[in-house]
C-alpha atoms as a PDB file:
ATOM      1  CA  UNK A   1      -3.962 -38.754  34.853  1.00  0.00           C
ATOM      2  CA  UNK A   2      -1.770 -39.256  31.971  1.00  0.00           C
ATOM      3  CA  UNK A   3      -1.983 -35.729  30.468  1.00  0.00           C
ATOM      4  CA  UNK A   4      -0.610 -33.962  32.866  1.00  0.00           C
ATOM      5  CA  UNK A   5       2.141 -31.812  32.388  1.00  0.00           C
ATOM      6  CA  UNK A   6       4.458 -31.055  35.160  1.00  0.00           C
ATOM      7  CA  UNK A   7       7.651 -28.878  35.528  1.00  0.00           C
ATOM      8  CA  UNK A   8      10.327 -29.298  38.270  1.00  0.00           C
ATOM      9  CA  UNK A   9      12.831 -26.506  40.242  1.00  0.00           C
ATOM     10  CA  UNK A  10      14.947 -26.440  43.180  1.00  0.00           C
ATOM     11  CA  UNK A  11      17.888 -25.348  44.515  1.00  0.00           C
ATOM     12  CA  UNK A  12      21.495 -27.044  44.838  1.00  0.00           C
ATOM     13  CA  UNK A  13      20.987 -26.399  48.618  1.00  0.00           C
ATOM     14  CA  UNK A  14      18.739 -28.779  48.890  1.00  0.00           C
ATOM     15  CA  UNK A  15      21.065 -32.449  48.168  1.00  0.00           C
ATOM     16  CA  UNK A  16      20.627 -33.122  51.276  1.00  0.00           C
ATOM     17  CA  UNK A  17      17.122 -34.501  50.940  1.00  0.00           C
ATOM     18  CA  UNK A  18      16.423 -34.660  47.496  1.00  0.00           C
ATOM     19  CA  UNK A  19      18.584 -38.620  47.227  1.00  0.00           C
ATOM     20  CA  UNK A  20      15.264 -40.021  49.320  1.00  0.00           C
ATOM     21  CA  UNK A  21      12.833 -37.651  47.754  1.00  0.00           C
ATOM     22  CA  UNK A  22      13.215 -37.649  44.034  1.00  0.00           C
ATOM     23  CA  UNK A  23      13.524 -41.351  42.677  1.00  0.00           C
ATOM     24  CA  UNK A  24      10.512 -41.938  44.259  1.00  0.00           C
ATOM     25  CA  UNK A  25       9.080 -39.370  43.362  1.00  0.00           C
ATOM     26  CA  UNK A  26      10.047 -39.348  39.423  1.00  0.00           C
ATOM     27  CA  UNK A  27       9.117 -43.097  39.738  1.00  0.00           C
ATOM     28  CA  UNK A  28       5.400 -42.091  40.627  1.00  0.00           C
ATOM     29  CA  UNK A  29       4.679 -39.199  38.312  1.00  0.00           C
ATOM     30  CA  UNK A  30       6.502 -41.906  35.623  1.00  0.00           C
ATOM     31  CA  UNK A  31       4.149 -44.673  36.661  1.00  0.00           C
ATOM     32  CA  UNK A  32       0.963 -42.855  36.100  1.00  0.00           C
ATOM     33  CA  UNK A  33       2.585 -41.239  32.821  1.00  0.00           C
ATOM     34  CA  UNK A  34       3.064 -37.495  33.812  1.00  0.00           C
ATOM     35  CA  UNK A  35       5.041 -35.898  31.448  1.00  0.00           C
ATOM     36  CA  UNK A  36       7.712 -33.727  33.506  1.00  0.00           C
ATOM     37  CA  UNK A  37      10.393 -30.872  32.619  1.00  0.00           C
ATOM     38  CA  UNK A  38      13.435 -29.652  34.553  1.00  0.00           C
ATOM     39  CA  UNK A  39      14.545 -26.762  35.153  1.00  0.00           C
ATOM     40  CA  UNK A  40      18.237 -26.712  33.681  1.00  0.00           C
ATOM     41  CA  UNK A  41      20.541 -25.792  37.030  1.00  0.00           C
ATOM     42  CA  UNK A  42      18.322 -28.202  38.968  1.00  0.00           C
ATOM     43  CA  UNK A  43      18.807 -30.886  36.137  1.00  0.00           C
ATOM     44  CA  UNK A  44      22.315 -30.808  37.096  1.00  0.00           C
ATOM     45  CA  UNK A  45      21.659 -31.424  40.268  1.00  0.00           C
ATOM     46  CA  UNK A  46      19.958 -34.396  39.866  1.00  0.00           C
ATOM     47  CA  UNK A  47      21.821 -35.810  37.749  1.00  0.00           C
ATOM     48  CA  UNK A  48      24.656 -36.517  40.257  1.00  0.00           C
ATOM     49  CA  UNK A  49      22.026 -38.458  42.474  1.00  0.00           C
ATOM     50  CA  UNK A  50      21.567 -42.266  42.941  1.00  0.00           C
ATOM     51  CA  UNK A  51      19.042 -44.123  40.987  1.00  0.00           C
ATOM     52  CA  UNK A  52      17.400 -40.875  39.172  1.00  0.00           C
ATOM     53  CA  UNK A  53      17.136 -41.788  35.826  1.00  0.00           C
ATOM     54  CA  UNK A  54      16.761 -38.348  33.623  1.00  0.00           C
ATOM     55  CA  UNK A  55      17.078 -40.073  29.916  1.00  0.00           C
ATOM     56  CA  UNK A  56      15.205 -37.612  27.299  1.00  0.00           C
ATOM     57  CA  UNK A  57      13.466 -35.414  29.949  1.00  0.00           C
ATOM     58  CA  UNK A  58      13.703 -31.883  28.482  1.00  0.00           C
ATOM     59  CA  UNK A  59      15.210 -28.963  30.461  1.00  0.00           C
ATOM     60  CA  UNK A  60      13.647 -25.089  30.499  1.00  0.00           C
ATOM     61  CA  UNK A  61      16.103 -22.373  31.545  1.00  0.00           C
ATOM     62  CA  UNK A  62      13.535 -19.453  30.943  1.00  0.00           C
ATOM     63  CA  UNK A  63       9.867 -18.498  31.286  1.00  0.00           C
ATOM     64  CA  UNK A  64       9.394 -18.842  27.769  1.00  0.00           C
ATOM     65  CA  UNK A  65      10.649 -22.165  27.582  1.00  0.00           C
ATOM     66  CA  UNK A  66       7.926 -23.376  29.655  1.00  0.00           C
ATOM     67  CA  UNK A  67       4.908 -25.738  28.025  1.00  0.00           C
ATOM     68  CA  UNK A  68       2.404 -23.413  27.526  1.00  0.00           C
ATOM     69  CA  UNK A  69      -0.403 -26.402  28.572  1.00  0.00           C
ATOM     70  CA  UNK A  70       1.600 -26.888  31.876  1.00  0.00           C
ATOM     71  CA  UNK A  71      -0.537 -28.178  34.914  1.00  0.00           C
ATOM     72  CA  UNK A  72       1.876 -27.711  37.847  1.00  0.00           C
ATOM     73  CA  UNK A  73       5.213 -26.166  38.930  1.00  0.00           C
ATOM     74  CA  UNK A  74       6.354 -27.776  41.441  1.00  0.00           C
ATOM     75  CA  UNK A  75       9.330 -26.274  43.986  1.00  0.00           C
ATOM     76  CA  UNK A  76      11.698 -28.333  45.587  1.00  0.00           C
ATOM     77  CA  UNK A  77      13.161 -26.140  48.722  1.00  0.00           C
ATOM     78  CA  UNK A  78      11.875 -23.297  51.212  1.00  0.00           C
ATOM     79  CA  UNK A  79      10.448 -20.227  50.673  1.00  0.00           C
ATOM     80  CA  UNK A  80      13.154 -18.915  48.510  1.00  0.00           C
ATOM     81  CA  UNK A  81      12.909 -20.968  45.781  1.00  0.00           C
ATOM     82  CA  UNK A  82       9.119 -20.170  45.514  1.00  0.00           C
ATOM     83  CA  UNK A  83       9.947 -16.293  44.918  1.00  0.00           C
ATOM     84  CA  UNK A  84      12.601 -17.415  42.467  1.00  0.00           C
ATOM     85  CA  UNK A  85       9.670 -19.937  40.820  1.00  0.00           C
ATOM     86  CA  UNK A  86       8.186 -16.629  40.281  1.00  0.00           C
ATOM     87  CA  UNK A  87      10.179 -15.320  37.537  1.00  0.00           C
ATOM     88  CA  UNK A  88       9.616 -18.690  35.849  1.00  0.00           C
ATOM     89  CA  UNK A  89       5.716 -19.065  36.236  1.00  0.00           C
ATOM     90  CA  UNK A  90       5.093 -15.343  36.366  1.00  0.00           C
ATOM     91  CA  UNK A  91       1.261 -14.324  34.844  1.00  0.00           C
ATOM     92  CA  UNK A  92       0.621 -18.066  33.074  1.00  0.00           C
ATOM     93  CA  UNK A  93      -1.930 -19.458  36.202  1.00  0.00           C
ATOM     94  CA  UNK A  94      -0.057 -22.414  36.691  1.00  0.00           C
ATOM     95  CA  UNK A  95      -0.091 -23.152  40.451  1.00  0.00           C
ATOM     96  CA  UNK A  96       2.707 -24.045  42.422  1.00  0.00           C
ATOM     97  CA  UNK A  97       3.093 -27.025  44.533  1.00  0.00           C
ATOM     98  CA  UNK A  98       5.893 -26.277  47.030  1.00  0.00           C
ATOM     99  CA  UNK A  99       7.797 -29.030  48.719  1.00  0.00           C
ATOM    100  CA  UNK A 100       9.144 -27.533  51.848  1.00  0.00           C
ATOM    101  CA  UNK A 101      12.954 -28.926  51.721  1.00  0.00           C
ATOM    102  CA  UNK A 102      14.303 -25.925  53.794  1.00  0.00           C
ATOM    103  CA  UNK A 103      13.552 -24.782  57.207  1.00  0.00           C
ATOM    104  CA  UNK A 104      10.861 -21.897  57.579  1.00  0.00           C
ATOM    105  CA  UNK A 105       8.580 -23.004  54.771  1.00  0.00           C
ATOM    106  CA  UNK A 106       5.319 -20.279  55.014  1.00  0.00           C
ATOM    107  CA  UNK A 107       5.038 -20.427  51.168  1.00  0.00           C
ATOM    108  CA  UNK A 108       6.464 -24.160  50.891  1.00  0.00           C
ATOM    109  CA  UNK A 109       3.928 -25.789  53.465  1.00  0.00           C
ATOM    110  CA  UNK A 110       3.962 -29.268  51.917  1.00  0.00           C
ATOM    111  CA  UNK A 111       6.517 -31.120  54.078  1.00  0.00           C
ATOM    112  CA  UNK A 112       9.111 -33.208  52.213  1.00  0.00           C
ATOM    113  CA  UNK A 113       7.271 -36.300  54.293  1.00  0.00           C
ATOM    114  CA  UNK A 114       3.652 -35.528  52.634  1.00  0.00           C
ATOM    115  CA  UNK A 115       4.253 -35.184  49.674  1.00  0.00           C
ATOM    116  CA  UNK A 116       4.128 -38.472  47.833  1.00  0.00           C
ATOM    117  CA  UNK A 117       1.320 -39.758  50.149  1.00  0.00           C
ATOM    118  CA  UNK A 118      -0.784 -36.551  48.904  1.00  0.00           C
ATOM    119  CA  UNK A 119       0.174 -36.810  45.147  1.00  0.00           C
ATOM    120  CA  UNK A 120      -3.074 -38.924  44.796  1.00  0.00           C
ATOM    121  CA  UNK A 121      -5.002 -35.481  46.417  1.00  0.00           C
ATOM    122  CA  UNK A 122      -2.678 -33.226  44.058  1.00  0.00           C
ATOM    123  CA  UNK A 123      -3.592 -34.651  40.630  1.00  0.00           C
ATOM    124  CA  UNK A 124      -6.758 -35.027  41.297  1.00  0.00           C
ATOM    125  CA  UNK A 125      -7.317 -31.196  42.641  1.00  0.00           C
ATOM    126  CA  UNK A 126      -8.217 -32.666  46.015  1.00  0.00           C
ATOM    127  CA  UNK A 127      -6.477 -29.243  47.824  1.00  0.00           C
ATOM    128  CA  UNK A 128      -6.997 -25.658  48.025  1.00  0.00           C
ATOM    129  CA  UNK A 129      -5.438 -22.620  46.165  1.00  0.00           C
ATOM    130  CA  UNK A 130      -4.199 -19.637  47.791  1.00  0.00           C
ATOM    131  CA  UNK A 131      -3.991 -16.882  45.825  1.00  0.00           C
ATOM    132  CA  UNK A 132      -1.074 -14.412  45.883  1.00  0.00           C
ATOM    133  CA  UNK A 133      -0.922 -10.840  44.991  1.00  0.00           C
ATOM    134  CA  UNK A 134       2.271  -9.266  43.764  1.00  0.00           C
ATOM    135  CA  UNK A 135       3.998  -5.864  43.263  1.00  0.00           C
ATOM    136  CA  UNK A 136       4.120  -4.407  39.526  1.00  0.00           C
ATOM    137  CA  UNK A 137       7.456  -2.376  39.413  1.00  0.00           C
ATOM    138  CA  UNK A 138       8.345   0.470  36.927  1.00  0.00           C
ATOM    139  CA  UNK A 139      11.536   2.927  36.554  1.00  0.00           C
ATOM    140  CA  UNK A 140      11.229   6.038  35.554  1.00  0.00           C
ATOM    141  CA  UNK A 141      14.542   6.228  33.515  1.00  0.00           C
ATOM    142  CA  UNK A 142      15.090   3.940  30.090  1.00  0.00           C
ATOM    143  CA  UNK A 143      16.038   0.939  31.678  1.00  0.00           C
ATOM    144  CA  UNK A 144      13.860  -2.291  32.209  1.00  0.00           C
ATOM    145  CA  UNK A 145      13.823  -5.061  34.678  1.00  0.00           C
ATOM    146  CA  UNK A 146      13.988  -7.849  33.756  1.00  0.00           C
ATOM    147  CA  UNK A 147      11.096  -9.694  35.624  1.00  0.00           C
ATOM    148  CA  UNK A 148       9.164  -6.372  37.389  1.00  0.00           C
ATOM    149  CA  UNK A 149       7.523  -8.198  40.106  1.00  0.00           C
ATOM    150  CA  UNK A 150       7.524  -9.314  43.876  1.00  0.00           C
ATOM    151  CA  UNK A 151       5.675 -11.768  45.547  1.00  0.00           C
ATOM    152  CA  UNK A 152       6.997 -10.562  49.011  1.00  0.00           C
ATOM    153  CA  UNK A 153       8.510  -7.248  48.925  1.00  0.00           C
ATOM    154  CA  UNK A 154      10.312  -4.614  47.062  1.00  0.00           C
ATOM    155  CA  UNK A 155      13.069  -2.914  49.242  1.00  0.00           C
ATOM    156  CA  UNK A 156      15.055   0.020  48.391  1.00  0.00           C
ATOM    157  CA  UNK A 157      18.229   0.417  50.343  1.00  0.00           C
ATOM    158  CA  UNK A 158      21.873   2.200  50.760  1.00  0.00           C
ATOM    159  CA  UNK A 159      24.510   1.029  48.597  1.00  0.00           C
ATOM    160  CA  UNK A 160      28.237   1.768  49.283  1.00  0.00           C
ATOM    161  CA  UNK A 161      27.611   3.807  51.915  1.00  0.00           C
ATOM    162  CA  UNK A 162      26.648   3.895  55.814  1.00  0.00           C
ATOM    163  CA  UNK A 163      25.144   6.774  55.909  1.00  0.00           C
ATOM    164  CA  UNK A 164      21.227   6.538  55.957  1.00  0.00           C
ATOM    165  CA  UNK A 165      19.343   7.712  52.733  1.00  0.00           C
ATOM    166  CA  UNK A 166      16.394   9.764  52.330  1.00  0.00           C
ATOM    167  CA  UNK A 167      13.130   8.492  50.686  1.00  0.00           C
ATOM    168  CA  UNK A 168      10.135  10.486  49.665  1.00  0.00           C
ATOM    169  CA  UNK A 169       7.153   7.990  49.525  1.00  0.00           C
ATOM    170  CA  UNK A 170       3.924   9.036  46.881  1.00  0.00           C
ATOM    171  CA  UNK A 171       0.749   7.860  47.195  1.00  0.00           C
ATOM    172  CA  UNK A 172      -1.241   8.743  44.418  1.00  0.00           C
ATOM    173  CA  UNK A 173       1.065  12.082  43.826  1.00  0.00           C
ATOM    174  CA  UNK A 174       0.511  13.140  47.310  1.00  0.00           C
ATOM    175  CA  UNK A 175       3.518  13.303  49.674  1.00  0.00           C
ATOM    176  CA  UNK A 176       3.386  10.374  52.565  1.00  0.00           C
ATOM    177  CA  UNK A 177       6.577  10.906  53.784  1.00  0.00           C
ATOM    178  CA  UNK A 178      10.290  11.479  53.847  1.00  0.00           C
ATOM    179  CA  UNK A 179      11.856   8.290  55.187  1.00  0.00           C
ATOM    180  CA  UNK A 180      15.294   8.870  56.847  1.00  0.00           C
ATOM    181  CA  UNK A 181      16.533   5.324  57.074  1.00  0.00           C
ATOM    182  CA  UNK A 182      18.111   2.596  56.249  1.00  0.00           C
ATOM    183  CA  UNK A 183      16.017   1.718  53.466  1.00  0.00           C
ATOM    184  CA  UNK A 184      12.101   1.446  52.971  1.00  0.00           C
ATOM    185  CA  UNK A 185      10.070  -2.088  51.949  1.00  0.00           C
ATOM    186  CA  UNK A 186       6.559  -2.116  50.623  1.00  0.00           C
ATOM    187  CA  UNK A 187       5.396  -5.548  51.241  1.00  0.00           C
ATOM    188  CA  UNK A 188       2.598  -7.652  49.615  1.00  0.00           C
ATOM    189  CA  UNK A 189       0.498  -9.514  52.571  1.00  0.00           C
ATOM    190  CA  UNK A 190       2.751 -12.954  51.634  1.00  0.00           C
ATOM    191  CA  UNK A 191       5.426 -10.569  52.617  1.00  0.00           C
ATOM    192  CA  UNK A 192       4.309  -8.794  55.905  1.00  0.00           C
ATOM    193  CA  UNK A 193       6.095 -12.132  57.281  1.00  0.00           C
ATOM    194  CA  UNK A 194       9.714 -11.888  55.759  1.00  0.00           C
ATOM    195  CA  UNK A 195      11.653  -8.854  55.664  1.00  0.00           C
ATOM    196  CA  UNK A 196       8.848  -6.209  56.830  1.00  0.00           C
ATOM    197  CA  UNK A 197       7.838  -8.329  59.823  1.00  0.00           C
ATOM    198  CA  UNK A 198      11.773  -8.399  61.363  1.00  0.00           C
ATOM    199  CA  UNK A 199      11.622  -4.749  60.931  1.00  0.00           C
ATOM    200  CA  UNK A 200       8.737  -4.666  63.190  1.00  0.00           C
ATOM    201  CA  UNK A 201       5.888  -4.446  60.343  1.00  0.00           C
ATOM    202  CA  UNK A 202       2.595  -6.201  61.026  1.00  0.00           C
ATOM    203  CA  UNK A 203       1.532  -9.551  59.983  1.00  0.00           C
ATOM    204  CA  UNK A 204      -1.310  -9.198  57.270  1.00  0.00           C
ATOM    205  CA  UNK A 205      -3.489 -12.430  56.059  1.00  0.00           C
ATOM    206  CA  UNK A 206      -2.962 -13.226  52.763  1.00  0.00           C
ATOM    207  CA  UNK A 207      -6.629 -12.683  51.220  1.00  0.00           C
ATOM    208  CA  UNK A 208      -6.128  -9.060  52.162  1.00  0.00           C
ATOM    209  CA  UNK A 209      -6.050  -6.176  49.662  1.00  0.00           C
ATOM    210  CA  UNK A 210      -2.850  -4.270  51.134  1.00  0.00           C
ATOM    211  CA  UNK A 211       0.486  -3.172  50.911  1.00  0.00           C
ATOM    212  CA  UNK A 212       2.164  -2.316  53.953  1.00  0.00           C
ATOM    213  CA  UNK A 213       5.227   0.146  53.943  1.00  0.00           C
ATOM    214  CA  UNK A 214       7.983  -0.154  56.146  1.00  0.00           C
ATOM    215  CA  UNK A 215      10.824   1.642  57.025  1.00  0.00           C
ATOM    216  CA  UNK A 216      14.609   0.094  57.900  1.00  0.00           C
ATOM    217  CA  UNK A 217      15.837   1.348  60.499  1.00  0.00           C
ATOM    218  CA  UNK A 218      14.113   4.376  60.718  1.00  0.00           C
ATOM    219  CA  UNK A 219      16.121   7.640  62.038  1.00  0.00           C
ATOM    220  CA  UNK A 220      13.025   9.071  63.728  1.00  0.00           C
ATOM    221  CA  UNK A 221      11.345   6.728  66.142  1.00  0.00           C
ATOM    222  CA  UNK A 222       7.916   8.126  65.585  1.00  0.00           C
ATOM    223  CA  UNK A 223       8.101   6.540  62.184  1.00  0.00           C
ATOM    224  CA  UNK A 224       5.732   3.665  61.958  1.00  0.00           C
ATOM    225  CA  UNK A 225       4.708   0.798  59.240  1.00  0.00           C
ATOM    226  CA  UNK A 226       1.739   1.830  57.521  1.00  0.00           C
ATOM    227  CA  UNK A 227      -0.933   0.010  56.155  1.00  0.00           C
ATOM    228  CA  UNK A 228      -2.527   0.931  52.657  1.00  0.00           C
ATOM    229  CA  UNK A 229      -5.288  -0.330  50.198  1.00  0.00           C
ATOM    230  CA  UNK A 230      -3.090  -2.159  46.836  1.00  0.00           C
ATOM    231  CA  UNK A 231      -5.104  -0.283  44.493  1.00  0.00           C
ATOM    232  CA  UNK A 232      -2.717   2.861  45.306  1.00  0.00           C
ATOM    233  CA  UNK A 233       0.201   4.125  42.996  1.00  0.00           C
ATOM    234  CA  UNK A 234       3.221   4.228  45.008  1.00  0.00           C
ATOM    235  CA  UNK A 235       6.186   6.688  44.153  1.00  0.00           C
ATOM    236  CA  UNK A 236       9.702   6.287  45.370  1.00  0.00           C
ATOM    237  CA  UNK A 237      12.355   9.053  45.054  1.00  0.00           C
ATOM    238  CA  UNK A 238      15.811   8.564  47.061  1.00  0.00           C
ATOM    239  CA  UNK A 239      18.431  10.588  47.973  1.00  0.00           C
ATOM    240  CA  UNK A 240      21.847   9.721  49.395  1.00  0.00           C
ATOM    241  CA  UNK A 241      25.227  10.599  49.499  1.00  0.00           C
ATOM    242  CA  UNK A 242      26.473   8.280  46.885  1.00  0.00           C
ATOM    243  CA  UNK A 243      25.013   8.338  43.113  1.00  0.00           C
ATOM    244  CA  UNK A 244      22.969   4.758  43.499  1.00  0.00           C
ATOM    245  CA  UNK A 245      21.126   2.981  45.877  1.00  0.00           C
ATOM    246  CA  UNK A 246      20.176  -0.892  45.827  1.00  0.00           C
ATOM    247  CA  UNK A 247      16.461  -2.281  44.802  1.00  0.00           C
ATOM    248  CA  UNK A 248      15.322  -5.702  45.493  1.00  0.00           C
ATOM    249  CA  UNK A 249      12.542  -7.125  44.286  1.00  0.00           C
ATOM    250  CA  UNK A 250      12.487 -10.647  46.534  1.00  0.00           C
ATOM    251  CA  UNK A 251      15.578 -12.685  45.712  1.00  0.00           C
ATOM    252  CA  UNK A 252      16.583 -10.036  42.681  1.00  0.00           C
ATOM    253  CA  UNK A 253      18.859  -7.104  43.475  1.00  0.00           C
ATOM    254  CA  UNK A 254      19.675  -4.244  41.146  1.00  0.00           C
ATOM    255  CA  UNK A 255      21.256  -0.792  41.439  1.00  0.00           C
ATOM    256  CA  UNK A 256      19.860   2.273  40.416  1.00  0.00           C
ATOM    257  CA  UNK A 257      21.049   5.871  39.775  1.00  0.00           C
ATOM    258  CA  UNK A 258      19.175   8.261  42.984  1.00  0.00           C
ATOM    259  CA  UNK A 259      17.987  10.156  39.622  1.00  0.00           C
ATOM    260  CA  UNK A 260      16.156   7.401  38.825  1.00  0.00           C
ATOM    261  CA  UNK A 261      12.127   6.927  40.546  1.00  0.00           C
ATOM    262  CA  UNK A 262      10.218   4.143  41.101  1.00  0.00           C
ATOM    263  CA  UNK A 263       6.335   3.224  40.534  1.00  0.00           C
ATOM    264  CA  UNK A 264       4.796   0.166  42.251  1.00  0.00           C
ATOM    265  CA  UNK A 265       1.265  -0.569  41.962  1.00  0.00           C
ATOM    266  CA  UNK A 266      -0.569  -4.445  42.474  1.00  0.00           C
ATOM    267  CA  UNK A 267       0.139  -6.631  39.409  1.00  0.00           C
ATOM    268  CA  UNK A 268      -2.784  -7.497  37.111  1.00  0.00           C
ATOM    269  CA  UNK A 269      -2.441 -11.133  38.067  1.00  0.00           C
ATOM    270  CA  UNK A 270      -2.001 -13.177  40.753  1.00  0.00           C
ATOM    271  CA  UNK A 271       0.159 -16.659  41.659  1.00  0.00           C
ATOM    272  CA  UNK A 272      -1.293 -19.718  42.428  1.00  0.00           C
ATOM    273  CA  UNK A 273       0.064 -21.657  45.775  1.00  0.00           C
ATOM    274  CA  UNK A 274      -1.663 -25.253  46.120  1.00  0.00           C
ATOM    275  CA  UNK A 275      -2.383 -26.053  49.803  1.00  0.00           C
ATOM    276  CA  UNK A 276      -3.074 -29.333  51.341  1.00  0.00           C
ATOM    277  CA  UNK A 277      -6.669 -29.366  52.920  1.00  0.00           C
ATOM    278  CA  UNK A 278      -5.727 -30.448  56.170  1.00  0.00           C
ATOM    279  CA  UNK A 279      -2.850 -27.569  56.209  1.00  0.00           C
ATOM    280  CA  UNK A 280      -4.451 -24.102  57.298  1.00  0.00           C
ATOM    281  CA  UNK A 281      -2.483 -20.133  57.388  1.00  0.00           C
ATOM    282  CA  UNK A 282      -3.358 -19.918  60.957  1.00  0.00           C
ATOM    283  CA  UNK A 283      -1.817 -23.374  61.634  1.00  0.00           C
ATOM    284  CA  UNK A 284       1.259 -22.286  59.633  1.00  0.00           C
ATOM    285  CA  UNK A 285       1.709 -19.073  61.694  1.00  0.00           C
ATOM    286  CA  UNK A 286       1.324 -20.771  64.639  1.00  0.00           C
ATOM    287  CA  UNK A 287       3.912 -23.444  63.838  1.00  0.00           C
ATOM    288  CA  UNK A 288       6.161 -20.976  62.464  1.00  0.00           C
ATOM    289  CA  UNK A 289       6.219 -18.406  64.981  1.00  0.00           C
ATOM    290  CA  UNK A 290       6.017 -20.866  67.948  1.00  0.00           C
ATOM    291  CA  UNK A 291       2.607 -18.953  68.692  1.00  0.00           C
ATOM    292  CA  UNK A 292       1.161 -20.448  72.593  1.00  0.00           C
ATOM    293  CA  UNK A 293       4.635 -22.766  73.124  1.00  0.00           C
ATOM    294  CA  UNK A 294       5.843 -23.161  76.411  1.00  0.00           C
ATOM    295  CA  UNK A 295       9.188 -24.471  75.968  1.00  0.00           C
ATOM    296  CA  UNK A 296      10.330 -23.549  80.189  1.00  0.00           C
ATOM    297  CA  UNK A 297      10.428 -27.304  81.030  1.00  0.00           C
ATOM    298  CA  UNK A 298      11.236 -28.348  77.277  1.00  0.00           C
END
């Protein structure tokens, strides 16, 4: 177990459990001589806490800082911090262990309470890996982005303005639709339960092939969420009353000129997620969602 590599991120939300988490945690991974970097925001994090002792552990601020023989990236948070992992892991394979510090936790299933009794299981590949597909994302003018994909959804929406926007939706070159709305999210099946689902899109399993496009706030009510096969092209062309409108990919928000298009196809690759055995999607939905509670005499 010694040569394993490791690499650690979380967010400054989390203090609040990290002080009972992490020394025993480091003090595991140290004991059976797992070689561990930080990620350099969360380093100063932990840092301030009592009894974490960081002497000579190295700190990675970028994907390329990364050991390229890493075994695990491991997420200390919710869901959030696993579609900001994303930028860091992007196409290398390295699966993520997330350690659900937040509250909803689909992505981050490993409760803060199981995860040092299950880092026996973890090292020793004892679990099962769910595999993630994610949007590929292209501009049509010069500009780049700086990390082009989504694990949940890419969303392109009104900026500086209240008025709706218009947005004409390709698939393969053909015309799906002029969306007068809010905005408009294509969503990866991780997604269909974040930002499409609360705008009444459908909840998709994740070892589906699918994007599903959603409108925000849709002017006409006969607009639906429709489902589509990832190996399409998607085009996006918006118009609005101001010169930009606002694209999110996940966490990451950008503005764009309306002259400027968008092209989203499935990324070549996939991520990773490591899942406990006894932990199951279904479970997690039901959990989640509150799926068959009865809470009248709660």
């Amino acid at each position: 177990m010694s040569n394993f590599k490791i690499a650690l991120y979380g967010k400054r939300t989390t203090t609040t459990y990290l002080g009972d988490l992490i020394p025993v945690f480091l003090e595991k991974i140290r004991q059976k001589g797992i070689l561990f970097q930080i990620e350099k925001e969360f380093y100063e994090v932990l840092k301030n806490i009592e009894n974490v002792n960081l002497d000579g552990v190295e700190v990675f601020s970028a994907h390329d800082e990364l050991w390229q023989d890493l075994d695990y990236f491991f997420t200390f948070g919710g869901d959030g911090t696993i579609l900001s992992a994303v930028t860091f892991v992007r196409d290398s394979q390295v699966p993520i262990v997330g350690v659900n510090t937040g509250r909803l936790g689909y992505l981050a299933s490993i409760h803060k309470n199981d995860l040092i009794p299950n880092l026996e299981a973890i090292f020793a590949q004892d679990y099962n890996i769910s595999e993630r597909s994610l949007l590929e994302v292209h501009r049509s003018d010069d500009g780049t982005l700086e990390c082009p994909f989504a694990l949940n959804e890419l969303s392109v929406m009104r900026k500086e303005t209240t008025s709706m926007i218009s947005v004409d939706a390709y698939i393969n070159g053909e015309l799906l639709n002029s969306f007068w709305a809010d905005g408009l999210i294509i969503a990866t099946p991780t997604g269909s339960t974040g930002y499409s689902l609360s705008c009444n899109g459908p909840i998709i399993s994740p070892e589906n092939s699918n994007f599903v496009i959603t409108p925000i706030a849709p002017h006409n009510l006969n607009v639906r969420p429709i489902v589509i096969p990832d190996k399409e092209h998607l085009k996006l062309k918006v118009k609005s009353r101001v010169s930009h409108y606002s694209l999110s990919l996940d966490s990451r928000l950008v503005s764009l000129k309306t002259t400027t298009e968008i092209m989203v196809k499935r990324a070549s690759f996939v991520v990773k997620i490591v899942e406990l055995k006894h932990n199951s999607y279904l479970e997690t939905l039901r959990q989640k969602l509150f799926w068959g509670v009865d809470n009248r005499n709660a």
